[in-house]
Protein backbone atom coordinates (compact mmCIF):
# COMPACT_ATOMS: atom_id res chain seq x y z
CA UNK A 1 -79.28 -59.71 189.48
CA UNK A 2 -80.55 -56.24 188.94
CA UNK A 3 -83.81 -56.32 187.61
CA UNK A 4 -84.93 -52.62 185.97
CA UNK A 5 -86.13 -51.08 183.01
CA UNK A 6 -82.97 -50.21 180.27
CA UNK A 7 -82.43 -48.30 176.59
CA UNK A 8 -80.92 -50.94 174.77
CA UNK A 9 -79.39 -48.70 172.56
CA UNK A 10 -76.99 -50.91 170.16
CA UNK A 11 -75.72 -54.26 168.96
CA UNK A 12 -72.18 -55.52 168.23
CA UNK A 13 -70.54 -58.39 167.17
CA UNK A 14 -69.90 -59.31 170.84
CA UNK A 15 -71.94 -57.46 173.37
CA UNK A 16 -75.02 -55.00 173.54
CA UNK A 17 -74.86 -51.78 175.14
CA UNK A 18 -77.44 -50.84 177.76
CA UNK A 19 -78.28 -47.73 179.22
CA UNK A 20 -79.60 -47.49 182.93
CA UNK A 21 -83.18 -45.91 183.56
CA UNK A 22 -81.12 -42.69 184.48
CA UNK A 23 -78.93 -42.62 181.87
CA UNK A 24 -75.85 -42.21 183.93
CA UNK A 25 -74.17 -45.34 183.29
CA UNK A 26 -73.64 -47.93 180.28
CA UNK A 27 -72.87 -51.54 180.35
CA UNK A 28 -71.87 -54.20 177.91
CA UNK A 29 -74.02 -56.80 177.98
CA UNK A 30 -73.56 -60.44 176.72
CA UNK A 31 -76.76 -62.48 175.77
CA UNK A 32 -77.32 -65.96 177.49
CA UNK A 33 -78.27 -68.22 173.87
CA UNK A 34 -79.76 -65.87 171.74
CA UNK A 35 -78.61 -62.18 170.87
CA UNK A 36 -81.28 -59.42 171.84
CA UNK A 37 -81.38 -58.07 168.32
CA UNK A 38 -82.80 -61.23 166.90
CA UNK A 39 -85.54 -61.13 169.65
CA UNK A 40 -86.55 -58.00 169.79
CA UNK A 41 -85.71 -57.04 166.53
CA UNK A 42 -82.66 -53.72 165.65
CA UNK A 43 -82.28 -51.21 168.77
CA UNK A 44 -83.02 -48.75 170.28
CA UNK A 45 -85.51 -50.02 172.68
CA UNK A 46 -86.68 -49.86 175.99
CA UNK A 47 -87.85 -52.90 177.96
CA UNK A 48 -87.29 -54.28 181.48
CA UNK A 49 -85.01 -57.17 181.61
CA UNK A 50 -82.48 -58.52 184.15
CA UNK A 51 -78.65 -58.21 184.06
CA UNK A 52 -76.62 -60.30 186.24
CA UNK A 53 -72.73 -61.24 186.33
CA UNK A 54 -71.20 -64.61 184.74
CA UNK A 55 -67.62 -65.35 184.53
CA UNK A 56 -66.89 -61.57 185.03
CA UNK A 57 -69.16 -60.57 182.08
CA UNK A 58 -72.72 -58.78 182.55
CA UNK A 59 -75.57 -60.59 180.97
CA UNK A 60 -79.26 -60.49 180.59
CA UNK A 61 -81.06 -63.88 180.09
CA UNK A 62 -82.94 -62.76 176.56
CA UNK A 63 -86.13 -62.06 178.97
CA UNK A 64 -87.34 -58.54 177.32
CA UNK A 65 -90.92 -57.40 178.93
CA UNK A 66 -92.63 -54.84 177.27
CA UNK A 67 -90.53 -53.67 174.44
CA UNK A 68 -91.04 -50.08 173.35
CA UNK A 69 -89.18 -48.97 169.74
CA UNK A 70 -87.27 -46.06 170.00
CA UNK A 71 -87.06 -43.63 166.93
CA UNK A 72 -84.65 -41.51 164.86
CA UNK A 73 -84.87 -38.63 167.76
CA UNK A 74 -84.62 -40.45 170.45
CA UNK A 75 -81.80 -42.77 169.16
CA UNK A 76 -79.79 -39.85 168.70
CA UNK A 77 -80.22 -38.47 172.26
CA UNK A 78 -79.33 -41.71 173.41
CA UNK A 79 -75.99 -41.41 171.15
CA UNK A 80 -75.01 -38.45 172.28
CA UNK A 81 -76.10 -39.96 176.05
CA UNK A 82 -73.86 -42.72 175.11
CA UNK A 83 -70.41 -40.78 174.20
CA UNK A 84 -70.40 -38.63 177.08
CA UNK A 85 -71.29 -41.50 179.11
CA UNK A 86 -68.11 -42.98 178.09
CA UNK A 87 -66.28 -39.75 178.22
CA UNK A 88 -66.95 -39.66 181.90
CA UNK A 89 -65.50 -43.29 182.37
CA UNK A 90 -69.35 -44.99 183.28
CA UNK A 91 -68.79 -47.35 180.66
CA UNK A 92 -69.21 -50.44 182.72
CA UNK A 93 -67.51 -53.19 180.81
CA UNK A 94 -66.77 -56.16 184.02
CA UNK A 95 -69.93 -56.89 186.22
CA UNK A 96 -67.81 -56.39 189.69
CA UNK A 97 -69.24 -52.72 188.29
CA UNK A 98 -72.73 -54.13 188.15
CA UNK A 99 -74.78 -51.18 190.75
């Protein structure tokens, strides 16, 4: 389990994508019971939680301390974060990547 602070920047159907604390690397992140957007409301946000790997996915037991909203400018530096992110293939999708 890596326990840190992360930009939980969106919500989809299936996953959430996190940011690390440097915002070099993204992960899709499954929720335990309960998807993050219903507990801490529509992202962006920052909070500290813990991701850890199950059946090859990453996930993050719904534990959100400390919740700070993000707004409009920040949301779209984290965008932009986001795509080039993924441009430079640290889109972490299976937790074997989990660092």
């Amino acid at each position: 389990m890596k326990v840190d602070n992360w930009v939980y920047l969106r919500h989809t159907r299936t996953f959430a994508v996190f940011l690390d604390k440097e915002i070099q690397n993204a992960y899709e992140v499954k929720a335990l019971t309960t998807p993050l957007n219903q507990l801490v409301d529509e992202p962006p946000f920052v909070f500290e939680a813990g991701l850890f790997e199950y059946e090859g996915a990453f996930v993050c037991d719904g534990l959100a301390l400390n919740p700070v909203a993000l707004g409009p400018g920040y949301r779209a530096q984290f965008k932009a974060a986001y795509s080039a992110i993924r441009k430079a293939g640290r889109l972490h999708v299976r937790a074997a990547q989990l660092r």
